[in-house]
PDB file of N, CA and C in Angstrom:
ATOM      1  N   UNK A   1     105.677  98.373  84.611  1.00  0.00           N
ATOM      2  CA  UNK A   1     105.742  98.951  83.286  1.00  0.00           C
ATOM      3  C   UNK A   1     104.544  99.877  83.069  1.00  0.00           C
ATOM      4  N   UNK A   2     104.759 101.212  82.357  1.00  0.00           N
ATOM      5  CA  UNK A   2     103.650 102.116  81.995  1.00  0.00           C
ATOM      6  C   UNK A   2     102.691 101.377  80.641  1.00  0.00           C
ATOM      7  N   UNK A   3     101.508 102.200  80.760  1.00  0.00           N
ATOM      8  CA  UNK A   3     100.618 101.551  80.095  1.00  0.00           C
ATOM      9  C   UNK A   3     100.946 103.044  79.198  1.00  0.00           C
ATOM     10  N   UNK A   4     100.825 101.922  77.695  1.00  0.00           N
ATOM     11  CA  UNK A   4     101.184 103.506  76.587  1.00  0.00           C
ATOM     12  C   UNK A   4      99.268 103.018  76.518  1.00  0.00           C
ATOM     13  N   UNK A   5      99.544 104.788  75.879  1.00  0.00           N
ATOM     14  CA  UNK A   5      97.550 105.127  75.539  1.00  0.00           C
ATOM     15  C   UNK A   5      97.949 105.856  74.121  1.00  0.00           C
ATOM     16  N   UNK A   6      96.666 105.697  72.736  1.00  0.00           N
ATOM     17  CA  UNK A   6      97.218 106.251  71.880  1.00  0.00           C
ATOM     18  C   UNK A   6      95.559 107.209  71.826  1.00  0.00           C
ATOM     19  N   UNK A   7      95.195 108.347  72.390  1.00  0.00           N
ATOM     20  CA  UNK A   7      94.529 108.866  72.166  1.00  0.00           C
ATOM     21  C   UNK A   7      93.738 110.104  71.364  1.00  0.00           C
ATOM     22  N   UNK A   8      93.477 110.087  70.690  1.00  0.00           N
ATOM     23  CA  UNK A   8      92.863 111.612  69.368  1.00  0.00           C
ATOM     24  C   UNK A   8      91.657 111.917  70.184  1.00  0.00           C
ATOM     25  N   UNK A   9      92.537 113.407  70.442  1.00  0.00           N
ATOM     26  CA  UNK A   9      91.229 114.534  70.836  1.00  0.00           C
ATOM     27  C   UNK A   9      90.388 115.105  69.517  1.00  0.00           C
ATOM     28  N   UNK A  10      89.176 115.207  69.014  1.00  0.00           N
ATOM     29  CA  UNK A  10      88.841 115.476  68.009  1.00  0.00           C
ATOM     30  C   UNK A  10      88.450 116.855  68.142  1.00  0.00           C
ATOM     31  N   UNK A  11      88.388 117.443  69.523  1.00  0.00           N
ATOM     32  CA  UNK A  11      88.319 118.551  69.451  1.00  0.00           C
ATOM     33  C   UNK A  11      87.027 119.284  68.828  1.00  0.00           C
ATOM     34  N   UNK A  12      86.526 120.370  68.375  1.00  0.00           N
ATOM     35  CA  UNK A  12      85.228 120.872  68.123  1.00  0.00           C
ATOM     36  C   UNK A  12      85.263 120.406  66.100  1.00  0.00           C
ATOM     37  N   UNK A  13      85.956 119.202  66.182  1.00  0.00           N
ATOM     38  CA  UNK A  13      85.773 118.588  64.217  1.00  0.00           C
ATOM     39  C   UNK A  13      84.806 118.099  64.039  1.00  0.00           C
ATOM     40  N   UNK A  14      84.417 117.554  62.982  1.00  0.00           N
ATOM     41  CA  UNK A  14      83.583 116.682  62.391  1.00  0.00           C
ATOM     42  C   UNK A  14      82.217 116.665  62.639  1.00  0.00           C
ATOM     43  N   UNK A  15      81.548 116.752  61.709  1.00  0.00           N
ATOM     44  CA  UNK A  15      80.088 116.255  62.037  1.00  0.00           C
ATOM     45  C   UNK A  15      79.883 115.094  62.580  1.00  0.00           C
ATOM     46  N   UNK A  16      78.414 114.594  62.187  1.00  0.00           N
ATOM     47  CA  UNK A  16      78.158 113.010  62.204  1.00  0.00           C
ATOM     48  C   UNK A  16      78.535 112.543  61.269  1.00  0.00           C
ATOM     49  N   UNK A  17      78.554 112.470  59.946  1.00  0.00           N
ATOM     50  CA  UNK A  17      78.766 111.962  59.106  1.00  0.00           C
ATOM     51  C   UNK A  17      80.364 111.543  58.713  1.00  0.00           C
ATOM     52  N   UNK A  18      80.740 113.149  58.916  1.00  0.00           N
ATOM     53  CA  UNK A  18      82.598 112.782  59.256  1.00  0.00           C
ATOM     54  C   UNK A  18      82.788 111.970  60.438  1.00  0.00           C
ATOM     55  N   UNK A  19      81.907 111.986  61.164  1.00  0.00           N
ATOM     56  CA  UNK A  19      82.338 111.021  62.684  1.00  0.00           C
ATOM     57  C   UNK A  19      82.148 109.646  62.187  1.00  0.00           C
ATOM     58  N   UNK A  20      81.341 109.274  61.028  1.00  0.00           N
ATOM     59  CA  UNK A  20      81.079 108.090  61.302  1.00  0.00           C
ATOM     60  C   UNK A  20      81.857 107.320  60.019  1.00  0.00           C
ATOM     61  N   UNK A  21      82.610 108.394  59.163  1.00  0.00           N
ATOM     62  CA  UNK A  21      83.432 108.082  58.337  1.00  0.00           C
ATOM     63  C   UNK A  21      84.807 107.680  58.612  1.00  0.00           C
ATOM     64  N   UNK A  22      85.360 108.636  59.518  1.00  0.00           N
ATOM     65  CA  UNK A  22      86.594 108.224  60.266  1.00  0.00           C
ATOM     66  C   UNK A  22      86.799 107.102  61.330  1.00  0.00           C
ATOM     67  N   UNK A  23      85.433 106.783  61.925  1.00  0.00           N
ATOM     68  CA  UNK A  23      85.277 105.484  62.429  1.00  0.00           C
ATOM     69  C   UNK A  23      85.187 104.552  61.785  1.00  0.00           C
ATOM     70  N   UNK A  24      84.723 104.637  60.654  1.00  0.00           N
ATOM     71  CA  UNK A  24      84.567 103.420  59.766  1.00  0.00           C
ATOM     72  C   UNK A  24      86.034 103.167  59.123  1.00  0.00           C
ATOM     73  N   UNK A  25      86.778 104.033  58.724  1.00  0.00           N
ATOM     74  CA  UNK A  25      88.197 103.881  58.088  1.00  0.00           C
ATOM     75  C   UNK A  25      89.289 103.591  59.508  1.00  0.00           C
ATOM     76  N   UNK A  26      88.841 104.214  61.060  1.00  0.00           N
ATOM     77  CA  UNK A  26      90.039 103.484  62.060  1.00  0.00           C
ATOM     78  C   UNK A  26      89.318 101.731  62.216  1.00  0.00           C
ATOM     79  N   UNK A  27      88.132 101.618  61.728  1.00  0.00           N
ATOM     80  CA  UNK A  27      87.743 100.248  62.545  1.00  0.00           C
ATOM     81  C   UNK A  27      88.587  99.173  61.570  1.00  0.00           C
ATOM     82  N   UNK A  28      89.120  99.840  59.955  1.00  0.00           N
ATOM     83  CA  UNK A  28      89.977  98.934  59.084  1.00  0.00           C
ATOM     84  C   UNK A  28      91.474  98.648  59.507  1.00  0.00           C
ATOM     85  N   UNK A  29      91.970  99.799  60.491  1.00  0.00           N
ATOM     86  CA  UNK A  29      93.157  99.769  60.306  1.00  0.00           C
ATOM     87  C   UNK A  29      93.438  98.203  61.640  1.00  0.00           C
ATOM     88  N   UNK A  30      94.538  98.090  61.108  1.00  0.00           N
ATOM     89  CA  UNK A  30      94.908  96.836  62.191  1.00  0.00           C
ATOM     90  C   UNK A  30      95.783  97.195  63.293  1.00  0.00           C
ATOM     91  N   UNK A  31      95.910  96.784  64.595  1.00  0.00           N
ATOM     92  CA  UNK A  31      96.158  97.426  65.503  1.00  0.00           C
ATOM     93  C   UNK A  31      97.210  96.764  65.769  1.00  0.00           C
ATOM     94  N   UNK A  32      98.895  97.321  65.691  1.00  0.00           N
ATOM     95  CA  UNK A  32     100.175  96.916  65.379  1.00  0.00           C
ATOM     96  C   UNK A  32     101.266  97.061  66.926  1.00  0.00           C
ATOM     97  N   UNK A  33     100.448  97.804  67.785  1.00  0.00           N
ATOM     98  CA  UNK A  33     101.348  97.557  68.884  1.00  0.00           C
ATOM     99  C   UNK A  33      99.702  97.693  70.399  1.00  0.00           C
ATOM    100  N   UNK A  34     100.425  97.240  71.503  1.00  0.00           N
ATOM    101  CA  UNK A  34      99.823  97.114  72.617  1.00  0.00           C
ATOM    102  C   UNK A  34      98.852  98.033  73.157  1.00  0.00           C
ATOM    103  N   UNK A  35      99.860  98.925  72.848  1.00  0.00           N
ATOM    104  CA  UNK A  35      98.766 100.544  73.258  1.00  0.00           C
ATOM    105  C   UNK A  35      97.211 100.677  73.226  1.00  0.00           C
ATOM    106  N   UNK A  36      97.059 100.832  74.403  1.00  0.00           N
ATOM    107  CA  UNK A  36      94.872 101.069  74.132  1.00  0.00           C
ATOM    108  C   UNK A  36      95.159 102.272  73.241  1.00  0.00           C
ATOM    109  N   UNK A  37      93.887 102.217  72.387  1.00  0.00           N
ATOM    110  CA  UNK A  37      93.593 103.183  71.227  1.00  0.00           C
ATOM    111  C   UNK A  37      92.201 104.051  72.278  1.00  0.00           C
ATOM    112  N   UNK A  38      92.194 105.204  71.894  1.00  0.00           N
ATOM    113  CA  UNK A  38      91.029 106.095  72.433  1.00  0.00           C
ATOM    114  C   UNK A  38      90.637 107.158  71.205  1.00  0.00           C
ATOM    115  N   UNK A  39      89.167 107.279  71.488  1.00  0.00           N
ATOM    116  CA  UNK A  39      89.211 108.306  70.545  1.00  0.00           C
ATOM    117  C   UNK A  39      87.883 109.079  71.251  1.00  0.00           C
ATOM    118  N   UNK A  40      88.020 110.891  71.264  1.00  0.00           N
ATOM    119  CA  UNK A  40      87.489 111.916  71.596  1.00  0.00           C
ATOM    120  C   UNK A  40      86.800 112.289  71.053  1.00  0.00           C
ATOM    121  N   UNK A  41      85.893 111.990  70.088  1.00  0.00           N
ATOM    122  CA  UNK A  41      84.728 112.957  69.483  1.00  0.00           C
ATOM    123  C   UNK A  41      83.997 113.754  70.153  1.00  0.00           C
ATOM    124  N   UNK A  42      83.383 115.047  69.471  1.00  0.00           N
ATOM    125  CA  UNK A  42      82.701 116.078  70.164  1.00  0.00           C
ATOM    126  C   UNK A  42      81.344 115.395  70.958  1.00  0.00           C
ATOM    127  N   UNK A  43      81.317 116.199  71.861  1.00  0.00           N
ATOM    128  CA  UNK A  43      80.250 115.372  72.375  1.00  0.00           C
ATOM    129  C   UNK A  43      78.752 114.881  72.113  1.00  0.00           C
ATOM    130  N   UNK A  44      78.263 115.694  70.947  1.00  0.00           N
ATOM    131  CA  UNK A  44      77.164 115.041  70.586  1.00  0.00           C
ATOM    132  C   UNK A  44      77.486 114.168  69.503  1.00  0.00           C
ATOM    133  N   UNK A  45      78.388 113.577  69.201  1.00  0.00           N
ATOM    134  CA  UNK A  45      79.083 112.529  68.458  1.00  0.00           C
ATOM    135  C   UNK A  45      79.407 111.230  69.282  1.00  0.00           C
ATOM    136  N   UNK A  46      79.456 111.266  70.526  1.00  0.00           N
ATOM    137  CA  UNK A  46      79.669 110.464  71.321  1.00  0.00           C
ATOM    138  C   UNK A  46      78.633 109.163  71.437  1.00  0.00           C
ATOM    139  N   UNK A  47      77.659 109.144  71.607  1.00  0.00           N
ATOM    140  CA  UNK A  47      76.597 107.930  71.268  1.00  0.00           C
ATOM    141  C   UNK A  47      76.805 107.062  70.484  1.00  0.00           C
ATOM    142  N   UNK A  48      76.651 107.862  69.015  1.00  0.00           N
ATOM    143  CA  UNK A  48      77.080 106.677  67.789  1.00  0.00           C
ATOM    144  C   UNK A  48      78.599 106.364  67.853  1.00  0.00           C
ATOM    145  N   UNK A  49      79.353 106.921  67.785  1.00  0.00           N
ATOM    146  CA  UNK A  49      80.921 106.690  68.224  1.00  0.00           C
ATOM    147  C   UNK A  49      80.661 105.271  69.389  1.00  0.00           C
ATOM    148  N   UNK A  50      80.252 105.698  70.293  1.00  0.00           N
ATOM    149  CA  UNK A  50      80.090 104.398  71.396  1.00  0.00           C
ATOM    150  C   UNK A  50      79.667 103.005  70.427  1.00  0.00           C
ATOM    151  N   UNK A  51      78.392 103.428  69.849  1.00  0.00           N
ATOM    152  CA  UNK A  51      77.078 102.595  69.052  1.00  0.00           C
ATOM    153  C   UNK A  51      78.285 101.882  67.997  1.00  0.00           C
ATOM    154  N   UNK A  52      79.065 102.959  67.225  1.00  0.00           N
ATOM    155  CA  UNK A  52      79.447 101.952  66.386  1.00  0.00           C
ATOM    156  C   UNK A  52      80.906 101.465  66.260  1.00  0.00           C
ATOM    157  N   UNK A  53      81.511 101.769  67.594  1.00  0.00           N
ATOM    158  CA  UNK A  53      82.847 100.828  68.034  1.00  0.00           C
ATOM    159  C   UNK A  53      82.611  99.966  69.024  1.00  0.00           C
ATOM    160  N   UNK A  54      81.192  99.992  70.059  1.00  0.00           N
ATOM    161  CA  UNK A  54      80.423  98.672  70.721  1.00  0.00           C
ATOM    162  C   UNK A  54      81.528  97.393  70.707  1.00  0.00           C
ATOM    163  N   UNK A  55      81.816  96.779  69.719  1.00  0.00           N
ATOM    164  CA  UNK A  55      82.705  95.480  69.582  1.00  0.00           C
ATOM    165  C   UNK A  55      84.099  95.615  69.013  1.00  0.00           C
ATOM    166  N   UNK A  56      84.710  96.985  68.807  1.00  0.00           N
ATOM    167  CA  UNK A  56      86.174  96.942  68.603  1.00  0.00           C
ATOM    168  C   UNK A  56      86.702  97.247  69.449  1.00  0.00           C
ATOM    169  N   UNK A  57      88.012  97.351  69.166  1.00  0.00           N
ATOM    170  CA  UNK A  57      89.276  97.495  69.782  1.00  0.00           C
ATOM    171  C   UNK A  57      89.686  98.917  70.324  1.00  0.00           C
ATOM    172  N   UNK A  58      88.739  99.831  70.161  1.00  0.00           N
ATOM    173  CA  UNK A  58      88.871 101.248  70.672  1.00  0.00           C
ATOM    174  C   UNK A  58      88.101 101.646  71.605  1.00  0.00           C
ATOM    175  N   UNK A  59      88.272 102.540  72.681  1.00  0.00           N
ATOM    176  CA  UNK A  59      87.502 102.796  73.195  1.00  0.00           C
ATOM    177  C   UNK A  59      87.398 104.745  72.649  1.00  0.00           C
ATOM    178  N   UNK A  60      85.817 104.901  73.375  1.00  0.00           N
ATOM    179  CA  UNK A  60      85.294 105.969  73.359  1.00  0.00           C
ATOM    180  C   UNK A  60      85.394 106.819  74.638  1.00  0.00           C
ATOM    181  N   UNK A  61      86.102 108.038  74.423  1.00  0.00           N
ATOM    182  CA  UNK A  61      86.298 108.229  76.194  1.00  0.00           C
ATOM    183  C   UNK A  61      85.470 109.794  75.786  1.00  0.00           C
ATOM    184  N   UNK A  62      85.243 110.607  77.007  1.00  0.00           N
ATOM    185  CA  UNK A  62      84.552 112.053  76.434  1.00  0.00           C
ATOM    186  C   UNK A  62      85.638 113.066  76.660  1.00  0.00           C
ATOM    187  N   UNK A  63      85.679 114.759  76.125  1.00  0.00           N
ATOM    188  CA  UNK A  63      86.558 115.331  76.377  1.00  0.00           C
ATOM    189  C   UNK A  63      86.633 116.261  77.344  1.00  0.00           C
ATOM    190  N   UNK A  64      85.557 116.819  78.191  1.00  0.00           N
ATOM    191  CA  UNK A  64      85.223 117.105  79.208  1.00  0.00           C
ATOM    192  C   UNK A  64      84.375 116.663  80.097  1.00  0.00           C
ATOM    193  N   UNK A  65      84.000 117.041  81.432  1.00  0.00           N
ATOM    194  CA  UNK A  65      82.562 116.137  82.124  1.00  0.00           C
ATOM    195  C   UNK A  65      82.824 117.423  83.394  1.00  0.00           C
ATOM    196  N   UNK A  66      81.422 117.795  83.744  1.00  0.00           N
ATOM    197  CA  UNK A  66      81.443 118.589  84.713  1.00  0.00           C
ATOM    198  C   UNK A  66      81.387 117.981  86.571  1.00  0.00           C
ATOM    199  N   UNK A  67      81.605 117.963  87.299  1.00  0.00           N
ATOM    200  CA  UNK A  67      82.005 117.610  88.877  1.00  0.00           C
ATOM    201  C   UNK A  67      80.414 117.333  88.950  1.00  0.00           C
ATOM    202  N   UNK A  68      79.492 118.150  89.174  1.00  0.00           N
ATOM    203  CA  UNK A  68      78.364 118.047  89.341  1.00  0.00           C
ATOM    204  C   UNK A  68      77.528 116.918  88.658  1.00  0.00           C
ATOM    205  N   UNK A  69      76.655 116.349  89.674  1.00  0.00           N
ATOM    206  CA  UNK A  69      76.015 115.213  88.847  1.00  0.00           C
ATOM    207  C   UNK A  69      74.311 116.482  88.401  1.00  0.00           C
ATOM    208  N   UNK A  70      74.118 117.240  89.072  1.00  0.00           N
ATOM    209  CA  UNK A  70      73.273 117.924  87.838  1.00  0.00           C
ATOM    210  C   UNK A  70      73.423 119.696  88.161  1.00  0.00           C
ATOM    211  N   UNK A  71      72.767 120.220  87.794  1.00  0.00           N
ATOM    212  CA  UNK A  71      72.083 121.510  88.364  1.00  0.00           C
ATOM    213  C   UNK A  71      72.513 122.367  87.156  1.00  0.00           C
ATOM    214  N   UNK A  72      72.406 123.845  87.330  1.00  0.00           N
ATOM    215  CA  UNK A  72      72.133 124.878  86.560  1.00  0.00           C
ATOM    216  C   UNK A  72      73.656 125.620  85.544  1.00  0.00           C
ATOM    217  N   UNK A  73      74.332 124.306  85.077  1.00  0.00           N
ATOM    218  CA  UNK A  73      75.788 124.451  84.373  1.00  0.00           C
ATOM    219  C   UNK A  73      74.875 124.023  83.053  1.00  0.00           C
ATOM    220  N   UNK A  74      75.256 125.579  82.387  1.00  0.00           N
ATOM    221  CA  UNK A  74      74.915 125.343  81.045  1.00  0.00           C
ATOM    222  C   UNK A  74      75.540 124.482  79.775  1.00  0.00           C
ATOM    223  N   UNK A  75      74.981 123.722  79.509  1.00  0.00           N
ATOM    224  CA  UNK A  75      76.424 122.879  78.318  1.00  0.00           C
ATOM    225  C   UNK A  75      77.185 121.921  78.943  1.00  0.00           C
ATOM    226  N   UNK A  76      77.134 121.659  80.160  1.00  0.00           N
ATOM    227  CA  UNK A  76      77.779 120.782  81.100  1.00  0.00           C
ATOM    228  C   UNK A  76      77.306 119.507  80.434  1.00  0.00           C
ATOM    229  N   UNK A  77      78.141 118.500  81.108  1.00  0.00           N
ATOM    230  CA  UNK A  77      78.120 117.087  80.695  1.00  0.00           C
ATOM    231  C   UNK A  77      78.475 116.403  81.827  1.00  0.00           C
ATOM    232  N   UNK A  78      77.898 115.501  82.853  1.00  0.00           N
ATOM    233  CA  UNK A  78      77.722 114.852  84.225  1.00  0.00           C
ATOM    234  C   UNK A  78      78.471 113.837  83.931  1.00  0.00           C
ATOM    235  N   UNK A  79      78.648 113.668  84.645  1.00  0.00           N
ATOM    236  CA  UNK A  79      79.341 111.667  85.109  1.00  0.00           C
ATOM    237  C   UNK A  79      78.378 110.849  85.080  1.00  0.00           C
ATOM    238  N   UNK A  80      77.111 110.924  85.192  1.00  0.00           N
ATOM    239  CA  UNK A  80      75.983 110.078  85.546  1.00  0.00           C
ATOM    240  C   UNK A  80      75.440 109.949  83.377  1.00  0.00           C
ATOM    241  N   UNK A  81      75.915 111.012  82.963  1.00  0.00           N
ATOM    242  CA  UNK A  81      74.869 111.361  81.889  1.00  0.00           C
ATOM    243  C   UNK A  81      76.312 110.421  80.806  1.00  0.00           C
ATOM    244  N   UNK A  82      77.349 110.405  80.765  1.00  0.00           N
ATOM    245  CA  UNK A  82      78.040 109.930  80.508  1.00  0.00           C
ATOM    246  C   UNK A  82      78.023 108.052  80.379  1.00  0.00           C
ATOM    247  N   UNK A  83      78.094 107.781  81.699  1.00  0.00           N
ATOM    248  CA  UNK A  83      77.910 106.816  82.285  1.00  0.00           C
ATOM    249  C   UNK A  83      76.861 105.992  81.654  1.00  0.00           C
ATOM    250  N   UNK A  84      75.700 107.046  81.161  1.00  0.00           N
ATOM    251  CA  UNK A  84      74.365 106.194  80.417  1.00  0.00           C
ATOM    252  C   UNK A  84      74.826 106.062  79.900  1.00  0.00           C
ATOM    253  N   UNK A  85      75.308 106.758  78.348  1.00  0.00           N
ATOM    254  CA  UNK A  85      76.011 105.872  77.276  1.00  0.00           C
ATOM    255  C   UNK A  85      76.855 105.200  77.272  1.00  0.00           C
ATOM    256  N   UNK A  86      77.775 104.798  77.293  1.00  0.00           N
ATOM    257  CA  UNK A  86      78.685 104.015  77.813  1.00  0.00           C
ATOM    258  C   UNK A  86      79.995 104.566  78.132  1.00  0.00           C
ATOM    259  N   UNK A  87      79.802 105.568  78.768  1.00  0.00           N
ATOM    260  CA  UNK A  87      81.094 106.345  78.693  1.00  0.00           C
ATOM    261  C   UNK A  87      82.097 106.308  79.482  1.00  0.00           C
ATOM    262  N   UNK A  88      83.329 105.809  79.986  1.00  0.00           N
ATOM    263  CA  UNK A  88      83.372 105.724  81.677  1.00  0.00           C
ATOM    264  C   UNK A  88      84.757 106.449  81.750  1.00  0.00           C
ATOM    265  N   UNK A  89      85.449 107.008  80.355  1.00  0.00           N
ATOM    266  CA  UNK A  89      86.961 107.961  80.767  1.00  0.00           C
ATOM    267  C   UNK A  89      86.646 109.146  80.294  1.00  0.00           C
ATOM    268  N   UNK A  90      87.201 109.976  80.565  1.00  0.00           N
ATOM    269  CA  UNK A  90      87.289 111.447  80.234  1.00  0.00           C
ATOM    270  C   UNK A  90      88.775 111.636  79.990  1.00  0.00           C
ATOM    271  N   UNK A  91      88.919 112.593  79.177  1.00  0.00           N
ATOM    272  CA  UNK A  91      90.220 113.031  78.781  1.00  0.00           C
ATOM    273  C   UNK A  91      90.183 114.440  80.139  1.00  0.00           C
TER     274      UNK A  91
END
């Protein structure tokens, strides 16, 4: 059997504050079928997003990540740098 995924790209939205508002209103909702829940915030939203779904039912995945674990990619985002926060899917 396939694994359903219910994932929101957030795409270039929200501040912090909207990030941490819409997390606070999905952490109410109750979770009505099987499906892993994911959610995409921009990437410097990603920390507290991690920080403050830590113990729910969603995970935090990122929306890009560059091949390279470092060098001269501007704006890039590593697997390793990811990985520190707790990051471990990519869309």
């Amino acid at each position: 059997m396939r694994k359903h995924i219910v994932a929101g790209n957030w795409k270039m939205n929200n501040d912090l504050a909207q990030t941490q508002a819409l997390i606070t209103d999905l952490k109410r909702q109750s979770k009505t079928s099987d499906a892993e829940v994911m959610i995409a915030p921009s990437f410097t939203n990603l920390w507290h997003a991690f920080e403050a779904l830590r113990e729910a039912d969603l995970e935090v995945v990122a929306q890009n990540m560059h091949f390279a674990e470092n060098g001269a990619y501007t704006g890039e985002v590593s697997p390793s740098m990811l990985q520190s926060i707790g990051v471990s899917t990519v869309i």
